[in-house]
N, C-alpha and C. Protein backbone atom coordinates (compact mmCIF):
# COMPACT_ATOMS: atom_id res chain seq x y z
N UNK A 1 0.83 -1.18 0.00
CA UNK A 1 0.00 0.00 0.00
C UNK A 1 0.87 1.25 0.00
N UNK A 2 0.14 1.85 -0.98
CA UNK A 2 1.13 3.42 -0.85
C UNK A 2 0.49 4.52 -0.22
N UNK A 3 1.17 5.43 0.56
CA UNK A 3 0.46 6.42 1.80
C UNK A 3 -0.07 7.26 0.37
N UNK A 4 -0.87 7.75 0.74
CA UNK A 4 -2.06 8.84 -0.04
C UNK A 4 -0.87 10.40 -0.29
N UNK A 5 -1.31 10.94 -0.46
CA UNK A 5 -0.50 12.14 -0.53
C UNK A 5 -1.78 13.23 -0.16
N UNK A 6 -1.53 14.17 0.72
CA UNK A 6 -2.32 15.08 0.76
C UNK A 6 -3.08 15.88 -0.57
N UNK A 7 -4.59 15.78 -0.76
CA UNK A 7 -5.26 17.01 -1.81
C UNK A 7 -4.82 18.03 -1.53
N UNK A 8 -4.43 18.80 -2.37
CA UNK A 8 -4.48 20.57 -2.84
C UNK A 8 -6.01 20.60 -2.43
N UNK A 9 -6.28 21.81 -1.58
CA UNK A 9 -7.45 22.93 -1.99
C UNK A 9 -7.67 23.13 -3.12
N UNK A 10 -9.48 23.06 -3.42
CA UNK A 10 -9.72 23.78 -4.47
C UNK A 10 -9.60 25.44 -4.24
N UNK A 11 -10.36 25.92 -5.54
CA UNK A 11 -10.13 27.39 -5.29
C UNK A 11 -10.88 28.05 -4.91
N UNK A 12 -12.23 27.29 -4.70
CA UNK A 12 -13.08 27.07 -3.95
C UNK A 12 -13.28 27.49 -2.11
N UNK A 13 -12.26 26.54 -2.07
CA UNK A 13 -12.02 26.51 -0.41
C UNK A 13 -10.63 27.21 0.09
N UNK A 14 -10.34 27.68 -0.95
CA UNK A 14 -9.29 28.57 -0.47
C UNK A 14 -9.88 30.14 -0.35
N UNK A 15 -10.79 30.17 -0.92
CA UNK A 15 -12.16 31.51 -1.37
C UNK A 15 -12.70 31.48 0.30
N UNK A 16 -12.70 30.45 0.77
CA UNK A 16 -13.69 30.29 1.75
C UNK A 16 -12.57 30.45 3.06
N UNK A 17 -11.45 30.12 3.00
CA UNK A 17 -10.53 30.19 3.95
C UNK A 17 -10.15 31.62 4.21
N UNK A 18 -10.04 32.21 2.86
CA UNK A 18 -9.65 33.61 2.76
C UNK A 18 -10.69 34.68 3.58
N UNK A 19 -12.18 34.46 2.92
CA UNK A 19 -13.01 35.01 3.61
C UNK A 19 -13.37 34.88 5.06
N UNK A 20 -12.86 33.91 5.42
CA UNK A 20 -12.97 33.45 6.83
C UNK A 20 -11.84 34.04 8.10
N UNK A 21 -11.45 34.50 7.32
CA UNK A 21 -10.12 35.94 8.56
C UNK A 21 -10.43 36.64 8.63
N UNK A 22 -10.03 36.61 9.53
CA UNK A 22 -10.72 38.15 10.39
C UNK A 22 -9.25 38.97 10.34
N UNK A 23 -10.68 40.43 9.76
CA UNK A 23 -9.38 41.26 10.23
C UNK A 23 -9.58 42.31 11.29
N UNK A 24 -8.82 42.34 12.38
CA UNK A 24 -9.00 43.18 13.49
C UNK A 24 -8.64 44.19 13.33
N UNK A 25 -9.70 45.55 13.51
CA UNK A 25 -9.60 46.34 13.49
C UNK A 25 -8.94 47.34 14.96
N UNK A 26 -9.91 46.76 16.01
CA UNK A 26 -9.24 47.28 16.92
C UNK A 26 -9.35 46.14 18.44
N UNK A 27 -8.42 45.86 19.37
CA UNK A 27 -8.76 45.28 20.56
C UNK A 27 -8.54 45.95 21.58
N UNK A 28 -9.29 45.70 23.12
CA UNK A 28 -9.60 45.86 24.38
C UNK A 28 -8.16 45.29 25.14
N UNK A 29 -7.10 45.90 25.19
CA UNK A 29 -5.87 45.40 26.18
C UNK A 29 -6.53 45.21 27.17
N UNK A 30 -6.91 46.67 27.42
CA UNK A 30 -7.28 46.54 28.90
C UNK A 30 -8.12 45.99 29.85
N UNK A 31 -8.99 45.72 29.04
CA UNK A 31 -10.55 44.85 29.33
C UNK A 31 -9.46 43.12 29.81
N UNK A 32 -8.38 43.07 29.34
CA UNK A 32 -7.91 41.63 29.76
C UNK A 32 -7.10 41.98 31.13
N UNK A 33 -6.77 43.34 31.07
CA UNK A 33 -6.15 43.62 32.63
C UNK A 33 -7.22 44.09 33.69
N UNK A 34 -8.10 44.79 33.18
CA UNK A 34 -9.26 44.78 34.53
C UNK A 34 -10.26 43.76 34.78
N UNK A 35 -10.21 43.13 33.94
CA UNK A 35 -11.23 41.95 34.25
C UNK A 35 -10.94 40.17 33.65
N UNK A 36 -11.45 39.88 34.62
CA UNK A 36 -11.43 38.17 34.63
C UNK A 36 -12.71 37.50 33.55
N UNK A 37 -12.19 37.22 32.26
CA UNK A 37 -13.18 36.87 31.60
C UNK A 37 -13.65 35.34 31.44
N UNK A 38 -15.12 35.94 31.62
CA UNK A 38 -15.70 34.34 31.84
C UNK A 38 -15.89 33.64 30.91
N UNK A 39 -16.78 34.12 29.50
CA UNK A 39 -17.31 33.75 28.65
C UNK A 39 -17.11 35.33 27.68
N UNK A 40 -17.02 34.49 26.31
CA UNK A 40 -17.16 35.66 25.51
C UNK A 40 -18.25 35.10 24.50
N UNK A 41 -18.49 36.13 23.53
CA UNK A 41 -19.77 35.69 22.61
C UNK A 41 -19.32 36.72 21.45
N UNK A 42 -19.82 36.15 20.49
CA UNK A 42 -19.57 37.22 18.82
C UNK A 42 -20.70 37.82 18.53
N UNK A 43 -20.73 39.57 18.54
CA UNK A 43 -22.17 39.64 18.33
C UNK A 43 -21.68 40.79 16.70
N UNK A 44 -23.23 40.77 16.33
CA UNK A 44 -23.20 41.77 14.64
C UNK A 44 -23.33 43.26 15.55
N UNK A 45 -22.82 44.13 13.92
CA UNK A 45 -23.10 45.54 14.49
C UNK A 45 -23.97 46.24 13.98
N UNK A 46 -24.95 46.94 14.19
CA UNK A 46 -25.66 47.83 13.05
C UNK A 46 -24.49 49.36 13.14
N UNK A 47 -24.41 49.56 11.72
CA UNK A 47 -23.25 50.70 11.65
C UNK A 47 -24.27 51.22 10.14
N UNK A 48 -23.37 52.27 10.52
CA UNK A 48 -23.90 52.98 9.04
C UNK A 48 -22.80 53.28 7.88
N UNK A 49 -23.21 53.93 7.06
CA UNK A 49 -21.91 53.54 6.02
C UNK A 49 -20.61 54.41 6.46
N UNK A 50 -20.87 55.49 6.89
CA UNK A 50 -19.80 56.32 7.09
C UNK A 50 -18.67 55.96 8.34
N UNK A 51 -19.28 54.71 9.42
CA UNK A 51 -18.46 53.93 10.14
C UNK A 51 -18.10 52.91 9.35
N UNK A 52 -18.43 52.17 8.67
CA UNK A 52 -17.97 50.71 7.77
C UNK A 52 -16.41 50.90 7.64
N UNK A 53 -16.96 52.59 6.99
CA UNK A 53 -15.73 53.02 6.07
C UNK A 53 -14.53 53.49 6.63
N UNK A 54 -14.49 54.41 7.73
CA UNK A 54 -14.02 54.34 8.91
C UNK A 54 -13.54 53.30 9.47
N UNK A 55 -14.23 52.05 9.63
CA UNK A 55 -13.61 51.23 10.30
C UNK A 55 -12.44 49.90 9.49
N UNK A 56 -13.41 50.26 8.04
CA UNK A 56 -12.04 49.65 7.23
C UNK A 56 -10.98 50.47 6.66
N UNK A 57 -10.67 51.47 7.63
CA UNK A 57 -9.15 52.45 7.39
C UNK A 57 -8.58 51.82 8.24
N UNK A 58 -9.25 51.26 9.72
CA UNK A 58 -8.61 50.10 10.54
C UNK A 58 -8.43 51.72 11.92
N UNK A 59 -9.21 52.72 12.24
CA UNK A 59 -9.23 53.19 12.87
C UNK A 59 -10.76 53.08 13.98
N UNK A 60 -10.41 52.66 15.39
CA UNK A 60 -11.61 52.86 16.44
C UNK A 60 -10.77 52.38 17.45
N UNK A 61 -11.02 52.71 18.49
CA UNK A 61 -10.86 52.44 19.71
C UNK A 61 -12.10 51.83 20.84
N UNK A 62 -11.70 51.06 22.03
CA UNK A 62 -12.70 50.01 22.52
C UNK A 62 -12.61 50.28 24.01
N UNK A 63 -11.41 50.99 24.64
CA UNK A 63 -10.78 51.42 25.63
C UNK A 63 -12.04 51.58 26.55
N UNK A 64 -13.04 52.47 26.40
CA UNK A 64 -13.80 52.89 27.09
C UNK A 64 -15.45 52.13 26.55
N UNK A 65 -15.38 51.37 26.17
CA UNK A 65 -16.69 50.65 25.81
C UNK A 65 -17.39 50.07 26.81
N UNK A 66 -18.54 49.48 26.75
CA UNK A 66 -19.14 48.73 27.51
C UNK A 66 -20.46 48.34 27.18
N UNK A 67 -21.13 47.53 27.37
CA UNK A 67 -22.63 47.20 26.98
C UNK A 67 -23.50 47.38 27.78
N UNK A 68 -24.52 47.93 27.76
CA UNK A 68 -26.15 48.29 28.16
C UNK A 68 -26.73 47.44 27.78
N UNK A 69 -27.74 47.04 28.07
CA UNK A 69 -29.06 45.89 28.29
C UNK A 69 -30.26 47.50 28.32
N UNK A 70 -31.40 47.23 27.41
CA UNK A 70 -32.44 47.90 27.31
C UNK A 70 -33.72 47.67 26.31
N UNK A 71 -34.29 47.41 27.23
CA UNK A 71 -35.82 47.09 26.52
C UNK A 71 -35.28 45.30 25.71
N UNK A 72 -34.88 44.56 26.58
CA UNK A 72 -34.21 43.14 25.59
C UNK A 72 -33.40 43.56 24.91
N UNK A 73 -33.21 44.41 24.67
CA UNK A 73 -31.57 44.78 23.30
C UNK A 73 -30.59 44.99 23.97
N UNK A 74 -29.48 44.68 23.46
CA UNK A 74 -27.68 45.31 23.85
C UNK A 74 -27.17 46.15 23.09
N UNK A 75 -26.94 47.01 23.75
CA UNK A 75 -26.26 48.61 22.99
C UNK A 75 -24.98 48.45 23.62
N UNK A 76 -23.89 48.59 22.51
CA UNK A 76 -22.61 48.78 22.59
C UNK A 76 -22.05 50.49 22.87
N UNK A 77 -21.92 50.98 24.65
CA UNK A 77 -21.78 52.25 24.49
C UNK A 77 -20.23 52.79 24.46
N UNK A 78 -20.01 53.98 24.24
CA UNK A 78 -18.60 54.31 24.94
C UNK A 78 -17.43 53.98 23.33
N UNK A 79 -18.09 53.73 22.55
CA UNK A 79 -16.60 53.28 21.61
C UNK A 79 -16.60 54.28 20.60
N UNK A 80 -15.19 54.24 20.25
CA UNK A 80 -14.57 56.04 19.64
C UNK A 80 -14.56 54.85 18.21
N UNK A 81 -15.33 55.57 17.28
CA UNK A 81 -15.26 55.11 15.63
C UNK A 81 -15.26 56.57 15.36
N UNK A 82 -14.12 57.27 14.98
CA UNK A 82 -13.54 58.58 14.29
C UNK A 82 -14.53 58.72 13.15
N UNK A 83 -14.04 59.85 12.80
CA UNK A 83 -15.45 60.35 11.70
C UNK A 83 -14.69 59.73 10.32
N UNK A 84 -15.14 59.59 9.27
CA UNK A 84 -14.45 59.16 8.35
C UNK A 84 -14.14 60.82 7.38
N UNK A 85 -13.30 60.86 7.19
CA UNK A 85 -12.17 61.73 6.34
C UNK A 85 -13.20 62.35 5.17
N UNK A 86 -13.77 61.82 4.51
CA UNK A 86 -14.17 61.83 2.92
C UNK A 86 -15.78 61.92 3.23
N UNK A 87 -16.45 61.65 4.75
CA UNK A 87 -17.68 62.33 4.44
C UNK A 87 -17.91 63.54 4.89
N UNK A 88 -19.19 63.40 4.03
CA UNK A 88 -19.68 65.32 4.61
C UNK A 88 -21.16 65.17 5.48
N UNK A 89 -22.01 65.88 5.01
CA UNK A 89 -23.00 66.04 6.23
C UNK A 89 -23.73 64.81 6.76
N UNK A 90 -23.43 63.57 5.92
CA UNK A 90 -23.95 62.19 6.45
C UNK A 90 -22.98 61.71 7.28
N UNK A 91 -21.67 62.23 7.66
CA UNK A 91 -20.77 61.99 9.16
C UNK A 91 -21.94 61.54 9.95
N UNK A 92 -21.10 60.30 10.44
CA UNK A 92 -21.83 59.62 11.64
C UNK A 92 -21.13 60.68 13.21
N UNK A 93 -22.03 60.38 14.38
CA UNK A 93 -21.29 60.87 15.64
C UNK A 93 -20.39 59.73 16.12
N UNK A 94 -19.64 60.19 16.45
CA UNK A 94 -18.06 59.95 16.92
C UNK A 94 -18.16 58.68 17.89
N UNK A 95 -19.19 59.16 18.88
CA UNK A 95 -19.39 58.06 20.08
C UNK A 95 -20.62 57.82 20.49
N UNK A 96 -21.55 57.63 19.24
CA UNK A 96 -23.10 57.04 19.44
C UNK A 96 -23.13 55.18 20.19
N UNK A 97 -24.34 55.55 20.45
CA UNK A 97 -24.50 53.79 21.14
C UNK A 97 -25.24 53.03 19.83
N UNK A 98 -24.77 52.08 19.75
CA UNK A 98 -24.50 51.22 18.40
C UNK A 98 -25.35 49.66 19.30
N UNK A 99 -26.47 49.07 17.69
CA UNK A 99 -26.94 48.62 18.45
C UNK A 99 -26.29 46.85 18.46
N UNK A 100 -26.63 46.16 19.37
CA UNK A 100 -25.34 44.45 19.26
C UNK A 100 -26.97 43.40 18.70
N UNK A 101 -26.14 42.77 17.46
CA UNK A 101 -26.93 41.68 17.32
C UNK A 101 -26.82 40.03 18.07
N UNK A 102 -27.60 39.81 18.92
CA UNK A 102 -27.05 38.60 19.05
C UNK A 102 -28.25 37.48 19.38
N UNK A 103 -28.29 36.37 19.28
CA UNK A 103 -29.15 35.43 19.30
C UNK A 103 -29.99 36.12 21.00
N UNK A 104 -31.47 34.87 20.91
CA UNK A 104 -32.27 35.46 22.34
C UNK A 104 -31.61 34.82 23.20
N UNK A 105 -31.07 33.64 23.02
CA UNK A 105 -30.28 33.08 23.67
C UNK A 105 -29.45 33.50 24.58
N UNK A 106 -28.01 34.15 24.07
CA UNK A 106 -27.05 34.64 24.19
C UNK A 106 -27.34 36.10 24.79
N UNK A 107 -28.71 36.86 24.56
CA UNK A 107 -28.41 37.85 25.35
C UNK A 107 -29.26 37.51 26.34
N UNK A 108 -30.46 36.72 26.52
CA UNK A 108 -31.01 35.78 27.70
C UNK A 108 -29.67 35.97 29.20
N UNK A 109 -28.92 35.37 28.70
CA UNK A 109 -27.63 34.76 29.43
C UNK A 109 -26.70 36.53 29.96
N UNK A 110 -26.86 36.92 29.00
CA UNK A 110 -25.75 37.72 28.95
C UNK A 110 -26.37 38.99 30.69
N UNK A 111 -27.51 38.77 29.69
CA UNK A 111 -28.51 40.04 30.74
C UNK A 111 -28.55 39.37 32.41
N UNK A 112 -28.75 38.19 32.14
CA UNK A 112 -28.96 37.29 33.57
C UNK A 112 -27.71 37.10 34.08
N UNK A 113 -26.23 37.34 33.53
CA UNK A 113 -25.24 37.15 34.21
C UNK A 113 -24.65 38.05 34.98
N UNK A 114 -24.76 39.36 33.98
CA UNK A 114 -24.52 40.73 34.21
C UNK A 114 -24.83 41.51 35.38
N UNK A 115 -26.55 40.71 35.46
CA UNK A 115 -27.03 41.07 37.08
C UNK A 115 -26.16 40.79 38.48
N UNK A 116 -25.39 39.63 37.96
CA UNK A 116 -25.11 39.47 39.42
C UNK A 116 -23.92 40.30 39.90
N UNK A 117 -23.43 40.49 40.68
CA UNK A 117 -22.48 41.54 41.26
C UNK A 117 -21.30 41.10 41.21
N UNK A 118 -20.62 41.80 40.41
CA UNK A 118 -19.34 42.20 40.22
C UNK A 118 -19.08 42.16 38.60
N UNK A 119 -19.74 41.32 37.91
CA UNK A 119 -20.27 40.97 36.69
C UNK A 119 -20.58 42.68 35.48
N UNK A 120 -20.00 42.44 34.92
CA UNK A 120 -19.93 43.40 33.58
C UNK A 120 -19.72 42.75 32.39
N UNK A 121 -20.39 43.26 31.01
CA UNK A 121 -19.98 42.95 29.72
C UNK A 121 -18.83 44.09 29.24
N UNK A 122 -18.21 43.75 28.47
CA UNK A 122 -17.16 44.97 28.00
C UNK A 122 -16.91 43.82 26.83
N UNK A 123 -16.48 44.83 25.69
CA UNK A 123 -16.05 44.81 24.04
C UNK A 123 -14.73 44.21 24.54
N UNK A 124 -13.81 43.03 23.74
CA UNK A 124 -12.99 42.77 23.45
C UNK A 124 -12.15 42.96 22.42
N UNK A 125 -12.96 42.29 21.31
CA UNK A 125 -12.06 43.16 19.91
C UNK A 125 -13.72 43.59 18.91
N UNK A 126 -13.13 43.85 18.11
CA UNK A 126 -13.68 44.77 16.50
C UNK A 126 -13.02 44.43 15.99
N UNK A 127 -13.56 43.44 14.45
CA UNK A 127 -13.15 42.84 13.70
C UNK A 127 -13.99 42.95 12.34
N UNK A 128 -13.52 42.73 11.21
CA UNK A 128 -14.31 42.26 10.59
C UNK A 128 -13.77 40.64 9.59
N UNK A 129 -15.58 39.90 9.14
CA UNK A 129 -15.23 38.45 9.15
C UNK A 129 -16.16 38.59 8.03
N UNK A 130 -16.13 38.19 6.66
CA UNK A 130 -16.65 37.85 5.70
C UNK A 130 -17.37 39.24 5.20
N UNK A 131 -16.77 40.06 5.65
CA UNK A 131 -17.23 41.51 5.07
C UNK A 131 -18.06 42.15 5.91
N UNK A 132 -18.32 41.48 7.22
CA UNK A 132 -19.27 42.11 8.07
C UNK A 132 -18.67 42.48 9.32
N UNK A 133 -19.13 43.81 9.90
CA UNK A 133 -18.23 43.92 11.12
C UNK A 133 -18.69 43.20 12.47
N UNK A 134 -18.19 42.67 13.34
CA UNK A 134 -18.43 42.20 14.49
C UNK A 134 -17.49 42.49 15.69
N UNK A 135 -18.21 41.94 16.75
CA UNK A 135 -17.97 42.20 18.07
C UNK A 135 -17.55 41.53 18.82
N UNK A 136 -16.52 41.32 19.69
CA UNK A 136 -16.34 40.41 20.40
C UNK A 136 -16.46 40.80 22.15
N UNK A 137 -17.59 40.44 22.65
CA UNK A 137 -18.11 40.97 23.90
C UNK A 137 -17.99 39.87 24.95
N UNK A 138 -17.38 40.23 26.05
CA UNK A 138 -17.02 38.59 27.18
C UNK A 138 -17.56 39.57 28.78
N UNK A 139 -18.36 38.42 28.83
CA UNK A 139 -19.25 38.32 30.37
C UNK A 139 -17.82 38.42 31.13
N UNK A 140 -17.77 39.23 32.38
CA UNK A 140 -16.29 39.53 32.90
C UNK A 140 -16.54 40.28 34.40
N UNK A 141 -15.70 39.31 35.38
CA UNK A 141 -15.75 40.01 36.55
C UNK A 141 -14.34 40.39 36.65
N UNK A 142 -14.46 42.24 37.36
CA UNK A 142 -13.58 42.87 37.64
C UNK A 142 -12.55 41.97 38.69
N UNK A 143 -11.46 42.67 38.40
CA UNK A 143 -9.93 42.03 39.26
C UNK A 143 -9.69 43.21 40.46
N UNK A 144 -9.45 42.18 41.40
CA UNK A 144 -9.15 43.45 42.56
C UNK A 144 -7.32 43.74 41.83
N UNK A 145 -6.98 44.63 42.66
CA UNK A 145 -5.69 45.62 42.31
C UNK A 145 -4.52 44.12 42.57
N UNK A 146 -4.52 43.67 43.51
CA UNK A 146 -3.21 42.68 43.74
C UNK A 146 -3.36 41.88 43.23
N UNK A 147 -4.66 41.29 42.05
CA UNK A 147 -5.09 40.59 41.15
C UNK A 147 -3.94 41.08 39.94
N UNK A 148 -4.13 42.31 39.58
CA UNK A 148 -3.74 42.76 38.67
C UNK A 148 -2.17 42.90 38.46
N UNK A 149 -1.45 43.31 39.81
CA UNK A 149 -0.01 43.30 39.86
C UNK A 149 0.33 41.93 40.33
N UNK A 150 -0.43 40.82 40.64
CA UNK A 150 0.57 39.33 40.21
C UNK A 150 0.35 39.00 38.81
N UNK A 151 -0.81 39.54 38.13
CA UNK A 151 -0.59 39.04 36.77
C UNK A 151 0.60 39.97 35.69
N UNK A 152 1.00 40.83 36.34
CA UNK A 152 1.82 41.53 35.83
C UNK A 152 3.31 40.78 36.00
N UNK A 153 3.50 40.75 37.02
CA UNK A 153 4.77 39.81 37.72
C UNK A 153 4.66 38.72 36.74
N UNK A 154 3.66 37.79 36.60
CA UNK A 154 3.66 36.61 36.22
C UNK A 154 4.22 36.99 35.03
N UNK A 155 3.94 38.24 33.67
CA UNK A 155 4.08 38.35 32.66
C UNK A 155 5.43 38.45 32.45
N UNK A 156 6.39 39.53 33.53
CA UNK A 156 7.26 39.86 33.32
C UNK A 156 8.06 38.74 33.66
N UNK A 157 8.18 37.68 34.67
CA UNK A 157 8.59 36.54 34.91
C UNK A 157 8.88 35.63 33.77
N UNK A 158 8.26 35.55 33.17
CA UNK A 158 7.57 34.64 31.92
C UNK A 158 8.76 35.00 30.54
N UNK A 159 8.88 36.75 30.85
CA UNK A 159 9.82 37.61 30.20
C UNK A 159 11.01 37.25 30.02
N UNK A 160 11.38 37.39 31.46
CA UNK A 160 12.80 37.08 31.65
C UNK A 160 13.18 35.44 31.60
N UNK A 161 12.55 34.36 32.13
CA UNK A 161 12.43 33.45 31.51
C UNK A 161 13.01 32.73 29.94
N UNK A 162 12.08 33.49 29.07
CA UNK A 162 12.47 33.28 27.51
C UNK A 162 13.86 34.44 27.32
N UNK A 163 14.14 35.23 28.13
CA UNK A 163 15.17 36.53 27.91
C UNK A 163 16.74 35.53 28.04
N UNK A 164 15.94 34.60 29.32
CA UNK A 164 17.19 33.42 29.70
C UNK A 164 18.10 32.38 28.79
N UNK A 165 16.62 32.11 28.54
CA UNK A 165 16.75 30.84 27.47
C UNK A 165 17.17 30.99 26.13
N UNK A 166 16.56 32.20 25.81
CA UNK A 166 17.75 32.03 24.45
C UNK A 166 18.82 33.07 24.47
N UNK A 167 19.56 33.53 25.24
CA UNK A 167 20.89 34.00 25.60
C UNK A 167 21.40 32.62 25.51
N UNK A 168 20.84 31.69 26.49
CA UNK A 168 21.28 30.47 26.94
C UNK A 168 21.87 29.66 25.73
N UNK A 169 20.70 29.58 24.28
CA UNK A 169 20.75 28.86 23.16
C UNK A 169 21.78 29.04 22.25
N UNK A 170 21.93 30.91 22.62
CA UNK A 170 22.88 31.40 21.07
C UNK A 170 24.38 31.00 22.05
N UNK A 171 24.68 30.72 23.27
CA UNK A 171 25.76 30.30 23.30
C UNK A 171 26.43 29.67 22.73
């Protein structure tokens, strides 16, 4: 018996691989240093054209985001999508609340988790995935402060570590 040899992709599924990256526009550092994330979820955005466009220059910020629960819906508030360059009086506002698509499911959960105390949603990244922009939003309880400076230690540890090891290698 002779071993098979791996198929080539068609061009087909290389169409489909391609479309299937994401490209990040912008991520939440900090949302991974103030908070302990539990669960995250992918939600759609309603945007208008003059953010699309904006956001595929690869300019927004997430720093100050966060999600609202209202009337059953999730509004994404707090996020800086800059005005886009090239429009005129159809300019979107800078830091409107934008509304989150996501199954009843998922915001079922999201709303019922959120309640409990200490519990917040906050934006992770902004991306876009097959031409559509999305959200990446994670159920997240805040870190007390000495939470935050051992995970710092741990990082820089981790640092010097690999700083070791390959000094160690190119010997």
């Amino acid at each position: 018996m002779s071993p098979t040899k791996p198929r080539k992709p068609t061009a087909a599924e290389k169409a489909k691989a391609e479309a299937d990256k994401r490209t990040v526009v912008a991520r939440n550092k900090k949302a991974r240093h103030d908070y302990h994330i539990d669960e995250t979820f992918e939600a759609g955005l309603v945007l208008t054209g003059t953010e699309v466009k904006s956001l595929r220059m690869g300019r927004a910020s997430l720093v100050d985001g966060w999600v609202e629960f209202d009337r059953g819906e999730a509004w994404l508030q707090g996020v800086h999508i800059p005005e886009y360059s090239q429009g005129t009086w159809t300019n979107h506002t800078v830091r409107r609340k934008r509304k989150l698509l996501l199954h009843r499911a998922e915001l079922d959960r999201l709303v019922g988790k959120s309640k409990d105390k200490g519990h917040t949603v906050v934006p992770l990244e902004l991306y876009f995935i097959r031409g559509r922009a999305k959200v990446l939003v994670a159920l997240a309880r805040g870190k007390k402060e000495y939470d935050k400076r051992h995970a710092l230690r741990e990082q820089q540890d981790k640092r010097e570590a690999q700083r070791a090891m390959s000094l160690r290698a190119n010997r």
